[in-house]
PDB file of N, CA and C in Angstrom:
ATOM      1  N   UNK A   1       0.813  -1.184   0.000  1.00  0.00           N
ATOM      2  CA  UNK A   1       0.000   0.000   0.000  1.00  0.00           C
ATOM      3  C   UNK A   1       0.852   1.240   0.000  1.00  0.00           C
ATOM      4  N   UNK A   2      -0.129   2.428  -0.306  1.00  0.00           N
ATOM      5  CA  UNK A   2       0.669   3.455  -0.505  1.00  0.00           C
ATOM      6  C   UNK A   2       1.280   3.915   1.161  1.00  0.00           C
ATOM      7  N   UNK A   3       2.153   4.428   1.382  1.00  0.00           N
ATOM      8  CA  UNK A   3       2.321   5.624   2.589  1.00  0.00           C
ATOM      9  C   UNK A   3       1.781   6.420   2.992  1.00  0.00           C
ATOM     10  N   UNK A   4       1.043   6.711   4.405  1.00  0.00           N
ATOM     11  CA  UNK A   4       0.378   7.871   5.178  1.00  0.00           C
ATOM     12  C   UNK A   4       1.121   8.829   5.473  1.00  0.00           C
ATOM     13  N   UNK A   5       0.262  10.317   5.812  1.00  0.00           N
ATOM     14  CA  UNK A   5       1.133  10.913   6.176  1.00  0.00           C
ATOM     15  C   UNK A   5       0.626  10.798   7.706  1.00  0.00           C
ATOM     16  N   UNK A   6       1.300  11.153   8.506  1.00  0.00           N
ATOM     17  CA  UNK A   6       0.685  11.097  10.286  1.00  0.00           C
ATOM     18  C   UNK A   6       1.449  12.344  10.719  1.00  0.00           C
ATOM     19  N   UNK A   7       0.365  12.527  11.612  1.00  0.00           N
ATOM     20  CA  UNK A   7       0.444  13.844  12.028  1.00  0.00           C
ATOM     21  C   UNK A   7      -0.024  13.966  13.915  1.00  0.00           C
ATOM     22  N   UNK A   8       1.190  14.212  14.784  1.00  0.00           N
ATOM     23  CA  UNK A   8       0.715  14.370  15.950  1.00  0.00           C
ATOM     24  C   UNK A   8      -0.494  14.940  16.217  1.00  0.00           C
ATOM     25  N   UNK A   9      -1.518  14.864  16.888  1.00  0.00           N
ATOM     26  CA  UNK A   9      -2.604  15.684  17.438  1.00  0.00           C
ATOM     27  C   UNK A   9      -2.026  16.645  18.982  1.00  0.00           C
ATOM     28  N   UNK A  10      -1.105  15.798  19.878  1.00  0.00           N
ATOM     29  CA  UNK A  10      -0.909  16.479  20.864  1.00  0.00           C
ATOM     30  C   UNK A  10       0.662  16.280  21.321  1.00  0.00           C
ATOM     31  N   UNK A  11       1.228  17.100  21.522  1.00  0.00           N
ATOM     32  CA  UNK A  11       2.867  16.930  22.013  1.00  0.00           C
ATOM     33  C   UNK A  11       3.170  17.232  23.424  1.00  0.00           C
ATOM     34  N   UNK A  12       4.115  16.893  24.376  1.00  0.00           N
ATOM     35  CA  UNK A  12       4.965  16.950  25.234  1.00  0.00           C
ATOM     36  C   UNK A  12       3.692  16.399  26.449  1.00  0.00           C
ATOM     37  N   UNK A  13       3.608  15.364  26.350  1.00  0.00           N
ATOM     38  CA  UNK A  13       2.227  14.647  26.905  1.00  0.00           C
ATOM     39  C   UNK A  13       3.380  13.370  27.996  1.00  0.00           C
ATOM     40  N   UNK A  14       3.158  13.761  28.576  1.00  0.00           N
ATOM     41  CA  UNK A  14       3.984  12.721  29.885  1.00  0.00           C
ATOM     42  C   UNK A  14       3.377  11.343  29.978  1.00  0.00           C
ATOM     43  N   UNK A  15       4.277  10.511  29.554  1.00  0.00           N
ATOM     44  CA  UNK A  15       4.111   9.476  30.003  1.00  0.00           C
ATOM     45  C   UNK A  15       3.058   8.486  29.197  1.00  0.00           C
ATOM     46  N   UNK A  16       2.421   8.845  28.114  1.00  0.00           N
ATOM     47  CA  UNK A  16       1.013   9.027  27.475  1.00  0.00           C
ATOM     48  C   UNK A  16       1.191   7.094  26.997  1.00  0.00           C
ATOM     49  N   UNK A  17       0.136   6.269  27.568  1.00  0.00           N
ATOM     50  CA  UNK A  17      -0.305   5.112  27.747  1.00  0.00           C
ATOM     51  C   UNK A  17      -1.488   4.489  26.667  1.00  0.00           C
ATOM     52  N   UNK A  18      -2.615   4.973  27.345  1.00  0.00           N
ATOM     53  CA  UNK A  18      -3.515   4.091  26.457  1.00  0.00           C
ATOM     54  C   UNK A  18      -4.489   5.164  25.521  1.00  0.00           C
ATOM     55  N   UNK A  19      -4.975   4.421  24.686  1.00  0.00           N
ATOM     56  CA  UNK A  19      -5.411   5.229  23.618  1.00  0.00           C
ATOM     57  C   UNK A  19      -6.917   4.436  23.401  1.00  0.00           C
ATOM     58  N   UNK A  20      -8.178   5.357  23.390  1.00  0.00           N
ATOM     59  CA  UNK A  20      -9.239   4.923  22.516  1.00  0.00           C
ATOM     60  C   UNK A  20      -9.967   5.856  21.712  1.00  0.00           C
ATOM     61  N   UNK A  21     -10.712   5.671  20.778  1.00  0.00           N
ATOM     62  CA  UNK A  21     -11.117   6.661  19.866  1.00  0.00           C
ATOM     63  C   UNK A  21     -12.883   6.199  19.987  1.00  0.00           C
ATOM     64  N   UNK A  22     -13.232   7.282  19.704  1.00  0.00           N
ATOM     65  CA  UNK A  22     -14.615   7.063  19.244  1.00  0.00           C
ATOM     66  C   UNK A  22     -14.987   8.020  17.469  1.00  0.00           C
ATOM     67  N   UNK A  23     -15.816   8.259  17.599  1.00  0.00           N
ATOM     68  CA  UNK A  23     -17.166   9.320  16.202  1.00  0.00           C
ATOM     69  C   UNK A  23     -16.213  10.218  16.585  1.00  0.00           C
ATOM     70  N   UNK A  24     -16.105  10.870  17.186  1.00  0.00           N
ATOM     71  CA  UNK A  24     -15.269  12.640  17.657  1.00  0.00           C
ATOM     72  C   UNK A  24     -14.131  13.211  18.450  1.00  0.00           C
ATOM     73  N   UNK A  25     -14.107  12.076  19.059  1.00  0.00           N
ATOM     74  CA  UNK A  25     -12.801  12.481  20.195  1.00  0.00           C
ATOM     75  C   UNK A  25     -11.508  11.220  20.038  1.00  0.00           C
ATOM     76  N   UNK A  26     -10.211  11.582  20.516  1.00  0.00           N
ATOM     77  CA  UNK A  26      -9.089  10.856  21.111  1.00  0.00           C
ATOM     78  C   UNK A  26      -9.098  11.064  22.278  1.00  0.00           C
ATOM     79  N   UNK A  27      -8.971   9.671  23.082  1.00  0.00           N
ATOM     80  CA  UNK A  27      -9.180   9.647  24.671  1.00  0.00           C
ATOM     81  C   UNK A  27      -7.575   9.224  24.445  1.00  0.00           C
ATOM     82  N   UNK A  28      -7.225   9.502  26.077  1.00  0.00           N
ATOM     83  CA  UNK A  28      -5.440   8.935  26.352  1.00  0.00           C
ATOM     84  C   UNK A  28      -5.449   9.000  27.827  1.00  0.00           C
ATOM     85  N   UNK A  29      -4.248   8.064  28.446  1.00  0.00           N
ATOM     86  CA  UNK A  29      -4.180   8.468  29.461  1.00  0.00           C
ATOM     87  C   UNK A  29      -2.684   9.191  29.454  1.00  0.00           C
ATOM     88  N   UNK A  30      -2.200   9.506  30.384  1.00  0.00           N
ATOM     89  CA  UNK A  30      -1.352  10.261  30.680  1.00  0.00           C
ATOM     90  C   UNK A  30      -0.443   9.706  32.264  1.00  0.00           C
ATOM     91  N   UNK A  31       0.187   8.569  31.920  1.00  0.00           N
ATOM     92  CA  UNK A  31       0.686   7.922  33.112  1.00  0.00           C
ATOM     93  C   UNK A  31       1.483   8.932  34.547  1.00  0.00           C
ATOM     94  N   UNK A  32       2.697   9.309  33.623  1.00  0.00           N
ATOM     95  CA  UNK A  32       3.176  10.549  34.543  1.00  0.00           C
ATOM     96  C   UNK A  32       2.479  11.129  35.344  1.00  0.00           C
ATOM     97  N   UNK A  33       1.475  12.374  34.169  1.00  0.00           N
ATOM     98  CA  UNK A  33       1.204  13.266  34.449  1.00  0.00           C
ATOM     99  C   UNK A  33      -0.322  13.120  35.506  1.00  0.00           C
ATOM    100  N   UNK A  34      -0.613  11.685  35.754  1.00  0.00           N
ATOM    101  CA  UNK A  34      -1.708  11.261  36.155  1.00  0.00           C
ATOM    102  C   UNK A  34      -2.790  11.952  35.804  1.00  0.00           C
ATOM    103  N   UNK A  35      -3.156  12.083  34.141  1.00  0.00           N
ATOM    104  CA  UNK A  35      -4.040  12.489  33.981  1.00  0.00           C
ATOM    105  C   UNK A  35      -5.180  11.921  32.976  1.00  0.00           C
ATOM    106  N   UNK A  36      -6.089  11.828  32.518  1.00  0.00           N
ATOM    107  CA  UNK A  36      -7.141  11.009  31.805  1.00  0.00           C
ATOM    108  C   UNK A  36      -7.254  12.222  30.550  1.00  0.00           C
ATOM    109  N   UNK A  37      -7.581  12.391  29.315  1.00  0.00           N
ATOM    110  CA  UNK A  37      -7.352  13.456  28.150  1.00  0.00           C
ATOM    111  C   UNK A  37      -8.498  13.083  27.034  1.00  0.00           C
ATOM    112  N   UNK A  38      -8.658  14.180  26.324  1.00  0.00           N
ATOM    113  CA  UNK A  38      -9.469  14.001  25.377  1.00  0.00           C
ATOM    114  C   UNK A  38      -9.091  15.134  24.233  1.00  0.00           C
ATOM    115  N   UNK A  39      -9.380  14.867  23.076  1.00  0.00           N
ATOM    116  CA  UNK A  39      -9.109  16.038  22.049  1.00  0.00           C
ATOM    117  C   UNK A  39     -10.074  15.835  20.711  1.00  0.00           C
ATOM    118  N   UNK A  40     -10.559  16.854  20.002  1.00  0.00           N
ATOM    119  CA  UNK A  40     -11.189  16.467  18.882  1.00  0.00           C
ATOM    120  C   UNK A  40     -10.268  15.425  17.914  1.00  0.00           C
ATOM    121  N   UNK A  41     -10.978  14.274  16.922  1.00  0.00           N
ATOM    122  CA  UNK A  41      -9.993  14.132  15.986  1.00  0.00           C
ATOM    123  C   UNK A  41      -9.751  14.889  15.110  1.00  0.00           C
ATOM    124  N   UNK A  42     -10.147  16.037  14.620  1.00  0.00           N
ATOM    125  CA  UNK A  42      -9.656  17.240  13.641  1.00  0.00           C
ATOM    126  C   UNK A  42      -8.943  18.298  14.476  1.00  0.00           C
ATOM    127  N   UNK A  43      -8.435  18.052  15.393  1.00  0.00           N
ATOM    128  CA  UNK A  43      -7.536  18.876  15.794  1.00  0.00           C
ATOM    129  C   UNK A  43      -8.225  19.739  17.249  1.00  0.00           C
ATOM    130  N   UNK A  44      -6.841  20.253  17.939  1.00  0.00           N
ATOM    131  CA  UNK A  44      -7.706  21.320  19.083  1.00  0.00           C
ATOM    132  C   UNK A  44      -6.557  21.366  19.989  1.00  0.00           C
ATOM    133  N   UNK A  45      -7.060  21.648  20.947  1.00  0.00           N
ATOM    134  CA  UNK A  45      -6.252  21.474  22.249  1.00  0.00           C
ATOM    135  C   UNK A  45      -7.114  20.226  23.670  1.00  0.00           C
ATOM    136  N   UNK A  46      -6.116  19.571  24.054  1.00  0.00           N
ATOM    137  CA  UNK A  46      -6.521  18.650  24.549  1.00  0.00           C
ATOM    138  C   UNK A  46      -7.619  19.521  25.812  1.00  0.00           C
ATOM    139  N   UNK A  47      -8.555  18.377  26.422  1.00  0.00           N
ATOM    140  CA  UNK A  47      -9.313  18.663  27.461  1.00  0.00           C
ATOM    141  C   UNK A  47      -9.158  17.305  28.177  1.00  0.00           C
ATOM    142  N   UNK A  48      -8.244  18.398  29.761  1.00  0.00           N
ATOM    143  CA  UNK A  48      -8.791  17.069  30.898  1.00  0.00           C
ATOM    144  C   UNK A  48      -9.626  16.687  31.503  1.00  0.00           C
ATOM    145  N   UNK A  49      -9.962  15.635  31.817  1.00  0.00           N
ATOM    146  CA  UNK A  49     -11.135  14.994  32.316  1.00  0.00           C
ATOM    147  C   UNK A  49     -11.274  14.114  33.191  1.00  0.00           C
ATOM    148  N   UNK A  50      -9.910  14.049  33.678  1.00  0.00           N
ATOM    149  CA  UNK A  50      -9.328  13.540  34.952  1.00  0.00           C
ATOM    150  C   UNK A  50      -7.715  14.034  35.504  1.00  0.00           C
ATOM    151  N   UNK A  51      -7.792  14.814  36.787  1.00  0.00           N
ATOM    152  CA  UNK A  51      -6.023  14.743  37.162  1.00  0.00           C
ATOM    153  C   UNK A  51      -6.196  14.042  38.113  1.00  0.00           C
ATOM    154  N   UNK A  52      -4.542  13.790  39.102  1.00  0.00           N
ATOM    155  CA  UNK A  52      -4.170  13.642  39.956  1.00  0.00           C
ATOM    156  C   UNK A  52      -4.786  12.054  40.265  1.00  0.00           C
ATOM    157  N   UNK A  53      -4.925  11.184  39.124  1.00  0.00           N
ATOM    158  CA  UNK A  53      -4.866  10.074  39.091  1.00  0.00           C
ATOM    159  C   UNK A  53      -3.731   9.006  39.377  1.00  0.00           C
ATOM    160  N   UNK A  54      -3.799   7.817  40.078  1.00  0.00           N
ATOM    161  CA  UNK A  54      -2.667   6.938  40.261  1.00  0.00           C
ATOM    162  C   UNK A  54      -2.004   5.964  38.984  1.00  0.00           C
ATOM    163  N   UNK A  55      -1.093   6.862  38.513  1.00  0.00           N
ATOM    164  CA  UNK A  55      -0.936   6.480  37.275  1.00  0.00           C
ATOM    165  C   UNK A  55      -2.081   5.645  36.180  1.00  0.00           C
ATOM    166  N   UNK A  56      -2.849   6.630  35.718  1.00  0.00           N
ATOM    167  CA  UNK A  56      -3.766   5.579  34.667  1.00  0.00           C
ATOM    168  C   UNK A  56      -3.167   5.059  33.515  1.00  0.00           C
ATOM    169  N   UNK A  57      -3.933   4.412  33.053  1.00  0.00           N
ATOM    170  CA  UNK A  57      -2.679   3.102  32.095  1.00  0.00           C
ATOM    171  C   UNK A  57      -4.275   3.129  31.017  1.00  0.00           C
ATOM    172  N   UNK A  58      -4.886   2.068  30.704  1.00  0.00           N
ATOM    173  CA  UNK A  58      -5.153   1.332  30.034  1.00  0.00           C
ATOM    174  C   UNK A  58      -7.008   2.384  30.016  1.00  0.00           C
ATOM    175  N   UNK A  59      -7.372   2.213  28.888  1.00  0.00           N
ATOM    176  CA  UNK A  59      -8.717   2.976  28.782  1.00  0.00           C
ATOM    177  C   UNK A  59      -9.516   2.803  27.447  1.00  0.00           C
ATOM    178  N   UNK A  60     -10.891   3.190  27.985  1.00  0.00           N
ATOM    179  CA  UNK A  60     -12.172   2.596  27.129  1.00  0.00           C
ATOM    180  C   UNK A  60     -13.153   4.194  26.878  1.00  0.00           C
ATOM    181  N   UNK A  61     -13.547   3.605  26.142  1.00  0.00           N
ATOM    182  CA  UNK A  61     -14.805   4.644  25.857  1.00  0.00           C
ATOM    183  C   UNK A  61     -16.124   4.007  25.429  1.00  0.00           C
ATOM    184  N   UNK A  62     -17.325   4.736  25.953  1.00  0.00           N
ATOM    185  CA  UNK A  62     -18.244   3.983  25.293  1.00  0.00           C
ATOM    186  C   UNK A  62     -19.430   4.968  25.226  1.00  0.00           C
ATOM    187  N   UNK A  63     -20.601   5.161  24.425  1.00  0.00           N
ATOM    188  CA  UNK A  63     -21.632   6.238  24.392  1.00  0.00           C
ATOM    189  C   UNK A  63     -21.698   7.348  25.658  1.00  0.00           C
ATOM    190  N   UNK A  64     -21.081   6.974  26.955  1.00  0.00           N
ATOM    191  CA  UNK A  64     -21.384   7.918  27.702  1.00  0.00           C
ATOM    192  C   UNK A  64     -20.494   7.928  28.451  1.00  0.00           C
ATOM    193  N   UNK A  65     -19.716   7.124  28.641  1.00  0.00           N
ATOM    194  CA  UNK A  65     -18.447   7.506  29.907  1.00  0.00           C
ATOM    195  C   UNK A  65     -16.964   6.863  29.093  1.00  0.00           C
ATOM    196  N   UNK A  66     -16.084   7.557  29.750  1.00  0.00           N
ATOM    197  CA  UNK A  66     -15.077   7.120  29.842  1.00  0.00           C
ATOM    198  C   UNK A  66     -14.283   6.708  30.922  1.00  0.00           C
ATOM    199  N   UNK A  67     -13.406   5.272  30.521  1.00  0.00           N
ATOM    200  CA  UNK A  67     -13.244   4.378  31.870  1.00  0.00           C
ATOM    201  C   UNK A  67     -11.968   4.312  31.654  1.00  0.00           C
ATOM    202  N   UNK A  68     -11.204   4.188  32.687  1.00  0.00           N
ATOM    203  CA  UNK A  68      -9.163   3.979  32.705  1.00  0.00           C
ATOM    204  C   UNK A  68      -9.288   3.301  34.349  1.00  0.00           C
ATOM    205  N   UNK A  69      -7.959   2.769  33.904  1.00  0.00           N
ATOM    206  CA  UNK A  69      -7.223   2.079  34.843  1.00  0.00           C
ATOM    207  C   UNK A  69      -6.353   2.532  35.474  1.00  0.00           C
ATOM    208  N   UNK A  70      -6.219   2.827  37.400  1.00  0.00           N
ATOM    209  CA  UNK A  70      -5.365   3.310  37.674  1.00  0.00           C
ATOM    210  C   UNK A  70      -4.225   2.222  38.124  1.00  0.00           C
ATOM    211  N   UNK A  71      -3.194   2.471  38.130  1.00  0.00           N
ATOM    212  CA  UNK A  71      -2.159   1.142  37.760  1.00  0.00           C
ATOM    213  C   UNK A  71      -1.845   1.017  39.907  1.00  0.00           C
ATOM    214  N   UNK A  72      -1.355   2.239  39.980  1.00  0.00           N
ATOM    215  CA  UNK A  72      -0.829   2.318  41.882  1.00  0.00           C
ATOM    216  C   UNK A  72      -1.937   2.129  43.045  1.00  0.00           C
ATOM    217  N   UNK A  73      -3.008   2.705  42.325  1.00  0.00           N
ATOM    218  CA  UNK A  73      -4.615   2.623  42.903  1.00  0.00           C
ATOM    219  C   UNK A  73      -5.017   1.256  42.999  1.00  0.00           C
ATOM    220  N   UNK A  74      -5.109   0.339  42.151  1.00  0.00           N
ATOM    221  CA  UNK A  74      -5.433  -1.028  41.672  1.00  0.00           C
ATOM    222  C   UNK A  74      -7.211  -0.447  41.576  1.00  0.00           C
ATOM    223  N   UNK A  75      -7.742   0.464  40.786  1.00  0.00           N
ATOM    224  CA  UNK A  75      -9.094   0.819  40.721  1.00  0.00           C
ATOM    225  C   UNK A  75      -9.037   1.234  39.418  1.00  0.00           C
ATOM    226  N   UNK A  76     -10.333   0.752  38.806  1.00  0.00           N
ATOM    227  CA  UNK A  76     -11.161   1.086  37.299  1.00  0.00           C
ATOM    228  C   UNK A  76     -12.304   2.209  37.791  1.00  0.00           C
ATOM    229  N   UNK A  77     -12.090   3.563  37.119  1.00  0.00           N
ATOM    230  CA  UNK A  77     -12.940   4.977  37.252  1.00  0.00           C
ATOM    231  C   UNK A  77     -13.341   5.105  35.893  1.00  0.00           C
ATOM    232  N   UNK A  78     -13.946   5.926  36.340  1.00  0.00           N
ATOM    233  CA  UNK A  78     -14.693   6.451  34.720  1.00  0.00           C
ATOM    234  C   UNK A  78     -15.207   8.289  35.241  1.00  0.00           C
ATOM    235  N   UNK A  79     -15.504   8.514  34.039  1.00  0.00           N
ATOM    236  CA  UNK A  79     -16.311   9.925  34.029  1.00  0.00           C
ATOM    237  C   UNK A  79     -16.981  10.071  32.680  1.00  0.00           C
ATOM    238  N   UNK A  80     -18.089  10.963  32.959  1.00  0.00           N
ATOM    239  CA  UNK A  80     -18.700  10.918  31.830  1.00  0.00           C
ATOM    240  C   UNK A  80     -17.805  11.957  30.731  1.00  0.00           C
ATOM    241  N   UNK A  81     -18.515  11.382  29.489  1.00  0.00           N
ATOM    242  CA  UNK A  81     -17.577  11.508  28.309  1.00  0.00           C
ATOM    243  C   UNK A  81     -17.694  13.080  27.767  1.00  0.00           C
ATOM    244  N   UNK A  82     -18.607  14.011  28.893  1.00  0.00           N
ATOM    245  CA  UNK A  82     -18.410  15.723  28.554  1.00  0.00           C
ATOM    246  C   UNK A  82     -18.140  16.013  29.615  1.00  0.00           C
ATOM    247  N   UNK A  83     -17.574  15.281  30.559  1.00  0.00           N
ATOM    248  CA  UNK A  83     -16.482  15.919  31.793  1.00  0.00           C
ATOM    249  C   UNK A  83     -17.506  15.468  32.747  1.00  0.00           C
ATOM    250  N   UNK A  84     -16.780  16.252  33.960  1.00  0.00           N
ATOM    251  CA  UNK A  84     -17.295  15.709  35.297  1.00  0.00           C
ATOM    252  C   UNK A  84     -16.379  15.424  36.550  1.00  0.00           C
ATOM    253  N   UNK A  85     -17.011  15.203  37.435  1.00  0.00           N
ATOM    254  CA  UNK A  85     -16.166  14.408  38.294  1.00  0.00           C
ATOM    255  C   UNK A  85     -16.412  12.992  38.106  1.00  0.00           C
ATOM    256  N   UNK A  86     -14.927  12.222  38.468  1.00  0.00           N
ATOM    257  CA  UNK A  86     -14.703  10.927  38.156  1.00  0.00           C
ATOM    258  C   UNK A  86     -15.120  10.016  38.989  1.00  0.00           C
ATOM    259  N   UNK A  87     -15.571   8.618  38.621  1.00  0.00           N
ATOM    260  CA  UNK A  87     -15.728   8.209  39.848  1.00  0.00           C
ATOM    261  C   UNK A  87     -15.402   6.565  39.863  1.00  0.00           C
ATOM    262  N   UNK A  88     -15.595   5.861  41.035  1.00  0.00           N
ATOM    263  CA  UNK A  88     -15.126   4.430  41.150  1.00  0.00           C
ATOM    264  C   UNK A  88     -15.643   3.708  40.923  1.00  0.00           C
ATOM    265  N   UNK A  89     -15.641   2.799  39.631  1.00  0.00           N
ATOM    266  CA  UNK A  89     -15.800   1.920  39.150  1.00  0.00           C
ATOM    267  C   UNK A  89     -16.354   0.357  39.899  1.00  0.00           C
ATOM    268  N   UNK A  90     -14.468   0.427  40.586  1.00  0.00           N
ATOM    269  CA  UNK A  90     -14.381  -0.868  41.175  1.00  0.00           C
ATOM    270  C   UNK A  90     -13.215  -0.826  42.076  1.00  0.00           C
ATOM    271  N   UNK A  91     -12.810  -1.579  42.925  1.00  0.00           N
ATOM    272  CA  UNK A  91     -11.297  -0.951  43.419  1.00  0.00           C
ATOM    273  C   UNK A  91     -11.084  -2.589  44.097  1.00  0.00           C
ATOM    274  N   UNK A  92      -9.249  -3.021  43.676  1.00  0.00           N
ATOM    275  CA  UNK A  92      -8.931  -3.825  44.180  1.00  0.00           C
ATOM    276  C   UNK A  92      -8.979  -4.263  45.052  1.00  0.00           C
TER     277      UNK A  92
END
């Protein structure tokens, strides 16, 4: 096949882990920076939607929330997918 071109959406992102996409947004987590992220896929500036998380790692999206894994926490949170406060899922 032919070659893409690719093009960052967001730079100097600490630590940056898991990735899911939906219709409109890039979700990520942000291990370092313990933070949960979102950005249009045509471009923007990111929006957080979770800080001061225990390193989140691994993450989902689905019609209404978004869910990550905190790795130091041993707990699955979510928040809804136009912000909010976050909340507990489940916890080890």
């Amino acid at each position: 096949g032919a070659c893409q071109k690719y093009e960052a959406l967001a730079t100097n992102q600490q630590g940056a882990r898991g990735i899911a996409i939906d219709d409109t947004f890039v979700y990520w987590t942000a291990q370092t920076d313990g933070k949960v992220l979102k950005m249009p896929l045509g471009g923007g500036s990111p929006t957080v939607l979770a800080s001061n998380q225990g390193e989140p790692y691994a993450i989902a999206v689905d019609a209404t929330y978004v869910y990550w894994t905190n790795s130091t926490a041993g707990t699955v949170m979510r928040v809804p997918i136009g912000g909010g406060s976050p909340s507990l899922v489940v916890s080890d």
